[in-house]
N, C-alpha and C. Protein backbone atom coordinates (compact mmCIF):
# COMPACT_ATOMS: atom_id res chain seq x y z
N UNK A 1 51.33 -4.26 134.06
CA UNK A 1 52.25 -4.00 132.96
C UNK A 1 53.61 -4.60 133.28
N UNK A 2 54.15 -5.43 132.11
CA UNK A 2 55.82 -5.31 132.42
C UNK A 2 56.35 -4.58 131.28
N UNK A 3 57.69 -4.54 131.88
CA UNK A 3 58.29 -3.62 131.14
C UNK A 3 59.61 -4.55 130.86
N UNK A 4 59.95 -4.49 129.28
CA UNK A 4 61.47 -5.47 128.46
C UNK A 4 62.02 -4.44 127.80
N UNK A 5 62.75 -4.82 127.36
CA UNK A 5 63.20 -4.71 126.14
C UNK A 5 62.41 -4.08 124.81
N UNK A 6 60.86 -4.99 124.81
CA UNK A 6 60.67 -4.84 123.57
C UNK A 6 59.54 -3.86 123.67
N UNK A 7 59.51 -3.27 125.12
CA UNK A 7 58.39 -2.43 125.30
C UNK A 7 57.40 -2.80 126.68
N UNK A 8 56.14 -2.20 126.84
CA UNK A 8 55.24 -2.64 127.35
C UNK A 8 54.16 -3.47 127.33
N UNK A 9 54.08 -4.80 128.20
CA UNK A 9 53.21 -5.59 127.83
C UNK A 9 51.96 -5.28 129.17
N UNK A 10 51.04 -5.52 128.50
CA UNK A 10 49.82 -5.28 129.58
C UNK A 10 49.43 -6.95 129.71
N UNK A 11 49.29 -7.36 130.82
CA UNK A 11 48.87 -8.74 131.64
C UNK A 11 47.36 -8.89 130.79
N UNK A 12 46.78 -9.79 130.21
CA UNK A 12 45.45 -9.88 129.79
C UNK A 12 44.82 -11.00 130.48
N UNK A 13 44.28 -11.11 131.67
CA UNK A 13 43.84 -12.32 132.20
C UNK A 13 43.03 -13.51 131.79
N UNK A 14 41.97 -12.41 131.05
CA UNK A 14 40.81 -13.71 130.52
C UNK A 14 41.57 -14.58 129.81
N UNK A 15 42.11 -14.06 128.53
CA UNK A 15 43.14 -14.65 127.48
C UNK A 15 44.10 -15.01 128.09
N UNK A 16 45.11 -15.06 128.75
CA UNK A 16 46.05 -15.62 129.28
C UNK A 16 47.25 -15.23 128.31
N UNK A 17 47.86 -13.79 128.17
CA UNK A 17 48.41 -13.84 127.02
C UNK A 17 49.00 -12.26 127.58
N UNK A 18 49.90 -11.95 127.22
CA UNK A 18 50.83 -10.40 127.07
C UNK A 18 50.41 -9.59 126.02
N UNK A 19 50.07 -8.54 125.56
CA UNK A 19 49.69 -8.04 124.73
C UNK A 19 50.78 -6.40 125.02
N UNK A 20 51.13 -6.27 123.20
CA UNK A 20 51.96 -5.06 123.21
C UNK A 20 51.73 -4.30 121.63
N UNK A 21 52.50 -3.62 121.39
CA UNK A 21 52.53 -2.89 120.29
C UNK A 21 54.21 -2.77 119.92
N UNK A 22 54.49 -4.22 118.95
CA UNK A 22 56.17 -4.02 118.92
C UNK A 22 56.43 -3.37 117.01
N UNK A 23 57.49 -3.65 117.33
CA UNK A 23 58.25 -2.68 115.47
C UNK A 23 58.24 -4.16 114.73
N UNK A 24 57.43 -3.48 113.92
CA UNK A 24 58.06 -4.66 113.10
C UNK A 24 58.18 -3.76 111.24
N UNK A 25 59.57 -4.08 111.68
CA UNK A 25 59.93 -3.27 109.45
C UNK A 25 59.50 -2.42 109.68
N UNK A 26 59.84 -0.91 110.82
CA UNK A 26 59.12 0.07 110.87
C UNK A 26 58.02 0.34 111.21
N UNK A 27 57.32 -0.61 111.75
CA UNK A 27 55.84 -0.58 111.76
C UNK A 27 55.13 -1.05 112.77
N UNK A 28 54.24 -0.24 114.05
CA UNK A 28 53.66 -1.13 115.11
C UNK A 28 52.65 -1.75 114.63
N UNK A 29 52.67 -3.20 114.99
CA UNK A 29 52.75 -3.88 114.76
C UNK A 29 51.80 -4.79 116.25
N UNK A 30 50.66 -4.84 116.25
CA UNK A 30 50.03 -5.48 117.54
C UNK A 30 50.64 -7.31 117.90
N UNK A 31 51.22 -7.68 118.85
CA UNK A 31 52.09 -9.08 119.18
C UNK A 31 51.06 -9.52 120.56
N UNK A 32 50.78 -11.12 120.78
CA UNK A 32 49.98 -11.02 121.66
C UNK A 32 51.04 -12.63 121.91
N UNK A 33 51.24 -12.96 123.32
CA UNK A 33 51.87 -13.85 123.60
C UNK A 33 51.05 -14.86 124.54
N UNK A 34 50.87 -15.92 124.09
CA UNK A 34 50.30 -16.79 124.53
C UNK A 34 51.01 -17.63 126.29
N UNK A 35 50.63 -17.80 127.01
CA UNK A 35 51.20 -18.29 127.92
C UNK A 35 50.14 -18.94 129.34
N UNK A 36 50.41 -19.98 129.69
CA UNK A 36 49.62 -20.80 130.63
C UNK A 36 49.42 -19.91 131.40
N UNK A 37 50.05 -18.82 132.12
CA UNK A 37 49.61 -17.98 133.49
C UNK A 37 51.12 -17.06 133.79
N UNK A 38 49.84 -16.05 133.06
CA UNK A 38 50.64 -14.86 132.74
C UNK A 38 51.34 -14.14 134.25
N UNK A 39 50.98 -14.88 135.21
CA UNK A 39 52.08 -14.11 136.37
C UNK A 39 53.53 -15.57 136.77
N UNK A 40 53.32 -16.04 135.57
CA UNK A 40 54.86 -17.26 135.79
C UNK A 40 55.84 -16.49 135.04
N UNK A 41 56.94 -15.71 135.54
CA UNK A 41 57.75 -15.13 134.93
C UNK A 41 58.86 -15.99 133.98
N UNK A 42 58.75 -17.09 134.71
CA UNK A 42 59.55 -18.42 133.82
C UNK A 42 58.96 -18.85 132.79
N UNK A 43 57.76 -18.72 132.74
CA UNK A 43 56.64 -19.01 131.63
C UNK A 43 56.94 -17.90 130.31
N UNK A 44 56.74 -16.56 131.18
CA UNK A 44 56.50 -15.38 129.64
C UNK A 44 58.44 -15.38 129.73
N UNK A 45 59.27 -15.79 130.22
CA UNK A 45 60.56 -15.58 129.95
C UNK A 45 60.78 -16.09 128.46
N UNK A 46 60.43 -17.67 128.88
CA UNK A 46 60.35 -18.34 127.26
C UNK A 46 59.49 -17.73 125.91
N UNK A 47 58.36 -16.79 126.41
CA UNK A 47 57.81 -16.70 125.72
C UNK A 47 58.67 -15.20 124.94
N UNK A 48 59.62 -14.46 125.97
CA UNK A 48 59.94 -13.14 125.28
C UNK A 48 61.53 -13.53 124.39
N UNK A 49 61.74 -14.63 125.11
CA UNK A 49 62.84 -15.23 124.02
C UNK A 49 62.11 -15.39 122.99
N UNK A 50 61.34 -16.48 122.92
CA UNK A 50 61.05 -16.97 121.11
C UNK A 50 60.44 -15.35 120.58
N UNK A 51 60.01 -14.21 120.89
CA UNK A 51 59.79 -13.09 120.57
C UNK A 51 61.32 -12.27 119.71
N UNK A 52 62.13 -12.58 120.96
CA UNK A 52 63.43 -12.06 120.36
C UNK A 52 64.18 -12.78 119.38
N UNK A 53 64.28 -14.26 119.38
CA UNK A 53 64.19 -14.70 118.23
C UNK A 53 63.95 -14.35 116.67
N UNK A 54 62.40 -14.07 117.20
CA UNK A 54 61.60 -13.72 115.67
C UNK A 54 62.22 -12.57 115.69
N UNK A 55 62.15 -11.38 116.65
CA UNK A 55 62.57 -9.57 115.36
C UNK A 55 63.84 -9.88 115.51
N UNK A 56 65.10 -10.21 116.33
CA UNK A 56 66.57 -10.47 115.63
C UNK A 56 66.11 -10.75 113.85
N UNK A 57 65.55 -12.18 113.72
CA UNK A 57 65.58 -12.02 111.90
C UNK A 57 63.95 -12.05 111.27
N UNK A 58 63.89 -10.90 111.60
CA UNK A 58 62.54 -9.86 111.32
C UNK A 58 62.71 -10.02 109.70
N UNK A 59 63.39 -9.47 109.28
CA UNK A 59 63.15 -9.67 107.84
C UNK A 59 63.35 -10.25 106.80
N UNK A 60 64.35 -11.13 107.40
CA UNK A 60 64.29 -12.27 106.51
C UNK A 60 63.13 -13.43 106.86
N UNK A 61 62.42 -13.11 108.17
CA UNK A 61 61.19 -13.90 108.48
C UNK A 61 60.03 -13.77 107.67
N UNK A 62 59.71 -12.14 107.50
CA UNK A 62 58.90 -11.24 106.90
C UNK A 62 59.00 -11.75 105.37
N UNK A 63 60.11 -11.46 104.74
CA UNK A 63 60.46 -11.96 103.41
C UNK A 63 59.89 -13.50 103.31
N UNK A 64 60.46 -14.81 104.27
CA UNK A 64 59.89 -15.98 103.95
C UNK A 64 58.14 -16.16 103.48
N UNK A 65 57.49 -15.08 105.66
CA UNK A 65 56.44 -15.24 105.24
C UNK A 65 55.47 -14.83 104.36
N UNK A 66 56.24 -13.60 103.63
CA UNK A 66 54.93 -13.52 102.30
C UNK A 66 55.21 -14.13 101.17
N UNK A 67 56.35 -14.57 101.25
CA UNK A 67 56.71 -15.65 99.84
C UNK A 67 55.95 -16.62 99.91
N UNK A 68 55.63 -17.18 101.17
CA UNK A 68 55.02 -18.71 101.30
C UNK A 68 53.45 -18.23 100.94
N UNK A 69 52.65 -17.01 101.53
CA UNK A 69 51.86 -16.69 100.82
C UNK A 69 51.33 -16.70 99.80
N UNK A 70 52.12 -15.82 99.22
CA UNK A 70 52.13 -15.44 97.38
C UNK A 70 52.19 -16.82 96.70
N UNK A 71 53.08 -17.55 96.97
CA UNK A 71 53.01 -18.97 96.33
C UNK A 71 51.61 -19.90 96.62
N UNK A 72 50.87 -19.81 97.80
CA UNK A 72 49.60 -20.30 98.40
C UNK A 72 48.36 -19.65 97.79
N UNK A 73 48.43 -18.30 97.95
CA UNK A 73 47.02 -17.83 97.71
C UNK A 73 47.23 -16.39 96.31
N UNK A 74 48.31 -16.69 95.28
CA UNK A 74 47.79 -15.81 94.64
C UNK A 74 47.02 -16.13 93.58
N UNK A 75 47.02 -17.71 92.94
CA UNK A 75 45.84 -18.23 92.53
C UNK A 75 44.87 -17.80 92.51
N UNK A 76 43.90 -18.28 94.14
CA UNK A 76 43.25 -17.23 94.22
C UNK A 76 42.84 -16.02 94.22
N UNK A 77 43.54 -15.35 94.48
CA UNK A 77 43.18 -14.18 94.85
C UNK A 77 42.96 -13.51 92.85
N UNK A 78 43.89 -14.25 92.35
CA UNK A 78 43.33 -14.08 90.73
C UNK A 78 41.81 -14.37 90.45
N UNK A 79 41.78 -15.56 90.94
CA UNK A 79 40.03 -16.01 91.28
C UNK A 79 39.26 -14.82 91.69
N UNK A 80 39.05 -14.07 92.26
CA UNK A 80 38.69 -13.42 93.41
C UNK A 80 38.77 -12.25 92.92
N UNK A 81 39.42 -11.48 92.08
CA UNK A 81 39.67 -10.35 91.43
C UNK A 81 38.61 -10.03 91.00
N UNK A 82 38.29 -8.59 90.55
CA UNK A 82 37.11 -8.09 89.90
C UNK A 82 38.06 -7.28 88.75
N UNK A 83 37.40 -8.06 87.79
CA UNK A 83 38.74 -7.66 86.25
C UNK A 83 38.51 -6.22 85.82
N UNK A 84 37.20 -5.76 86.52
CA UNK A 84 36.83 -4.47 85.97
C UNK A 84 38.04 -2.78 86.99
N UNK A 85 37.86 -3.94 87.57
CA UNK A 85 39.09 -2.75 88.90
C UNK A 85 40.23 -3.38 88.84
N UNK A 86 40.99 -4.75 88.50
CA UNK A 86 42.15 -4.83 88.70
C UNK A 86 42.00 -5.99 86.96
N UNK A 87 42.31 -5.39 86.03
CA UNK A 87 42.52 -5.75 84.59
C UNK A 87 43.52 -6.98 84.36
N UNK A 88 44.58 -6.58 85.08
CA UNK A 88 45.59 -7.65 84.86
C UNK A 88 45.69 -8.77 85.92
N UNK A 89 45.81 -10.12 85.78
CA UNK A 89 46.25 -11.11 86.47
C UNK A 89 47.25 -10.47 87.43
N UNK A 90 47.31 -11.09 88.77
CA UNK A 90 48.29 -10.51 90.20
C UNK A 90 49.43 -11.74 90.24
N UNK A 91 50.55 -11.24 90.16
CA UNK A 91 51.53 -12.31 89.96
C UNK A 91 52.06 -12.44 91.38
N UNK A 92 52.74 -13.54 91.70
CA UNK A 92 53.50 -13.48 93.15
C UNK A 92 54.08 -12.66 93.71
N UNK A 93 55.03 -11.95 93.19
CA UNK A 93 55.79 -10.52 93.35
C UNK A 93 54.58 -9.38 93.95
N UNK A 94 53.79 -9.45 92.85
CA UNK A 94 52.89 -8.34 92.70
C UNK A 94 52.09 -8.45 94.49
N UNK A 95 51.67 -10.00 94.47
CA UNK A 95 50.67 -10.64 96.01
C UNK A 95 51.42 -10.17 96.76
N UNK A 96 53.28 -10.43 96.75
CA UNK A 96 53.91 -10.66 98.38
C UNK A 96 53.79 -8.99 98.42
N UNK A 97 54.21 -8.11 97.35
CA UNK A 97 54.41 -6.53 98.05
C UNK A 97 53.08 -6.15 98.58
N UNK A 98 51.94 -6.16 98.21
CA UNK A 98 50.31 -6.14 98.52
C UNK A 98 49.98 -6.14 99.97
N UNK A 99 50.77 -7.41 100.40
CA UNK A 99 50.20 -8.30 101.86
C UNK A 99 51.06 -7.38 102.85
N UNK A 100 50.90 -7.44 104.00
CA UNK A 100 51.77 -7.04 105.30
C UNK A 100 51.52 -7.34 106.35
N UNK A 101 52.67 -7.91 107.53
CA UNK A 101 51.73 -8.36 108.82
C UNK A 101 51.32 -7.12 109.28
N UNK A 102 50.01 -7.71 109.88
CA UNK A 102 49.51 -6.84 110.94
C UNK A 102 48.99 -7.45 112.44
N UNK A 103 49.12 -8.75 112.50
CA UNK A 103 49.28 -8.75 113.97
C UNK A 103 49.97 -10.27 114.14
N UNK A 104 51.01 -10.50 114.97
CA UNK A 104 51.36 -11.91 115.52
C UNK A 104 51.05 -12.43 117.08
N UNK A 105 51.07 -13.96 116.49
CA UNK A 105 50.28 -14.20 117.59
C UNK A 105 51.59 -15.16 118.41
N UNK A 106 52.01 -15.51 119.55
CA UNK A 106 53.20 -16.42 119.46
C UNK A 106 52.92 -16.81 120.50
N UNK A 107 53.25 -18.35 121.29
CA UNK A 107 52.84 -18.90 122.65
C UNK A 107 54.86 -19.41 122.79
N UNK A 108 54.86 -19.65 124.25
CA UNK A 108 55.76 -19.44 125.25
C UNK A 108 56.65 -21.11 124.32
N UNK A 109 56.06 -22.00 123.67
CA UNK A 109 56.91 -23.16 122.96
C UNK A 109 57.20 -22.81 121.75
N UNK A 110 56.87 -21.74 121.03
CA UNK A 110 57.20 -21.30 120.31
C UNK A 110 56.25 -21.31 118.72
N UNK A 111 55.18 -21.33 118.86
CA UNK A 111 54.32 -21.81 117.96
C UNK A 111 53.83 -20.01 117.34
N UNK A 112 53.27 -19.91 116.09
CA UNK A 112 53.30 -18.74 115.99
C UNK A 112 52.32 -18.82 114.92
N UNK A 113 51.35 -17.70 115.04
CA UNK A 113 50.42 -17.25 113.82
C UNK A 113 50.70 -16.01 113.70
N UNK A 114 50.35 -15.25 112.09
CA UNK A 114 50.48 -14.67 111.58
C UNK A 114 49.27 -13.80 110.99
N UNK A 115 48.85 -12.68 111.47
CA UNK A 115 47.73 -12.57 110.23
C UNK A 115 48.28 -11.31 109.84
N UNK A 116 47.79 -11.52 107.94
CA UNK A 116 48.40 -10.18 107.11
C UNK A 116 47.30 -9.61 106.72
N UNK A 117 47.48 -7.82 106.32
CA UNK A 117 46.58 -7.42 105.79
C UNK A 117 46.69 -7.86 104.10
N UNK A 118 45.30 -7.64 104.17
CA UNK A 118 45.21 -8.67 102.35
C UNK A 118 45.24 -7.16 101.03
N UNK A 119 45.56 -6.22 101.69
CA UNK A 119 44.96 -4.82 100.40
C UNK A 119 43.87 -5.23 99.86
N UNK A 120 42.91 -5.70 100.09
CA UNK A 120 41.66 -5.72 99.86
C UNK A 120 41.40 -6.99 99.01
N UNK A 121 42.23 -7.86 98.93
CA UNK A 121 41.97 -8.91 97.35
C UNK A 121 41.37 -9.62 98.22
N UNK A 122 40.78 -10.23 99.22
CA UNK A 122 40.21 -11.14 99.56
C UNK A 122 38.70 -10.34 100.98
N UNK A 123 38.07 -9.73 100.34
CA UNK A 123 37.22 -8.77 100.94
C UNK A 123 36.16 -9.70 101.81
N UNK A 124 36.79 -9.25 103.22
CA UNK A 124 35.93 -9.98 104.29
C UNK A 124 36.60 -11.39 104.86
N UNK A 125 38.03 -11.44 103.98
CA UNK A 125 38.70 -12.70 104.94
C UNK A 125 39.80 -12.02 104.87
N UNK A 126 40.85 -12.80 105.78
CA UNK A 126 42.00 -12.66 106.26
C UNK A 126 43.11 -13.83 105.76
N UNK A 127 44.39 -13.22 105.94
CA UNK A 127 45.25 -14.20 105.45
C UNK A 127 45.70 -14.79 106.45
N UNK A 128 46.09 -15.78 107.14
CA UNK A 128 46.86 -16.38 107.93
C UNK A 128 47.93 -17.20 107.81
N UNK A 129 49.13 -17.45 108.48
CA UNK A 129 49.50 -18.39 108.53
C UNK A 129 50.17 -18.68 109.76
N UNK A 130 50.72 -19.88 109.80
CA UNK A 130 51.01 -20.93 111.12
C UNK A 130 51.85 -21.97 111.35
N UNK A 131 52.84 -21.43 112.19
CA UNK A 131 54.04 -22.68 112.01
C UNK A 131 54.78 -22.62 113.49
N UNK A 132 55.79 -22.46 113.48
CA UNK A 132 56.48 -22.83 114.99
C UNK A 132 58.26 -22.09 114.44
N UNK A 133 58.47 -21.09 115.47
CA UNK A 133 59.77 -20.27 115.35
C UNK A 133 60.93 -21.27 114.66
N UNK A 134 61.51 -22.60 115.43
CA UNK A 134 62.35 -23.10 114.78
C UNK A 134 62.08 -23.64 113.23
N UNK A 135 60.91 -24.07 112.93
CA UNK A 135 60.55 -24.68 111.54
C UNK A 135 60.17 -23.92 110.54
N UNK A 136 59.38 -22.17 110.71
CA UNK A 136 59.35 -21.87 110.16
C UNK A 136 57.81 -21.80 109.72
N UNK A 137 56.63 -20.63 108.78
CA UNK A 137 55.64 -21.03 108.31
C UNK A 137 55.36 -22.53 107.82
N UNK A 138 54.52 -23.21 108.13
CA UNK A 138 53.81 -24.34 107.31
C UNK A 138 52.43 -24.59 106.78
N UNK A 139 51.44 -23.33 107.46
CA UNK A 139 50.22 -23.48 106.67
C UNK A 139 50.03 -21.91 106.25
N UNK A 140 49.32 -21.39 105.92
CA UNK A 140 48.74 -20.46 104.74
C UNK A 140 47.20 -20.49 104.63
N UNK A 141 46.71 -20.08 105.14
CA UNK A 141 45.31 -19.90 104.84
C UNK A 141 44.43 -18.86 104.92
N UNK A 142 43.48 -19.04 104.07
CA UNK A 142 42.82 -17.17 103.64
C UNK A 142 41.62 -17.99 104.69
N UNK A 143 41.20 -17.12 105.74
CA UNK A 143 40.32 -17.67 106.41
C UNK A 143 39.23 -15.73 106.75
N UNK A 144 37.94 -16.45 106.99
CA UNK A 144 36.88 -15.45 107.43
C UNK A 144 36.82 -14.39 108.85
N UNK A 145 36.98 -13.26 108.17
CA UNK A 145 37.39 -12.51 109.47
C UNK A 145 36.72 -12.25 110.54
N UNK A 146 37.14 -12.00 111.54
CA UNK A 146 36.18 -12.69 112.93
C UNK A 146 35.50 -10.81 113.37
């Protein structure tokens, strides 16, 4: 285990990665940090910066990433609807409040995935997305849950 700032991370060997339970918008929130060899303290250093990075602007991150969502997959997820349980078309507004992260994934250069819970509109896949701390989300994809 180490112990930060942002809590307790447990060493995961096979994976090569920190694993914790941080806040995010009130909410734990499972964070798993990617890193070449999890006993290089210079290694997960970088990796708990780009961490602090992201929750410093937690919610205006949060806000980007379900906008980029809602604009990506509420199309679908109109597709995908069963009109007999949800009558009306799901507008963007309606998608981004719906979605929420529930786990991030982030490596020590700063690269970062996202997966949200979908409230059920996409039954049996997951939402993702994937970009890098300084640039910001760049992909979006409803992918099959593992």
């Amino acid at each position: 285990m180490i112990g930060t700032r942002f809590g307790y991370f447990k060493r995961n060997l096979k994976n090569q990665r920190l694993e914790a339970q941080i806040n995010w918008l009130e909410k734990n929130v499972p964070v798993f940090l990617r890193v070449e060899d999890v006993y290089d303290e210079q290694e997960f250093g970088f990796a708990f910066g780009k961490l602090a990075t992201l929750l410093d602007r937690q919610e205006g991150e949060d806000f980007k990433f379900r906008k980029l969502a809602s604009e990506k997959l509420t199309p679908l997820a109109n597709e995908w609807r069963d009109i007999t349980v949800e009558p009306e078309k799901i507008s963007e507004k309606t998608f981004a409040s719906r979605i929420s992260v529930s786990s991030i994934r982030l490596d020590y250069s700063g690269r970062i995935a996202v997966n949200f819970h979908d409230d059920g509109m996409f039954s049996g896949y997951q939402i993702m997305a994937y970009g890098n701390i300084e640039y910001g989300i760049q992909v979006v994809n409803m992918e099959l849950n593992n």
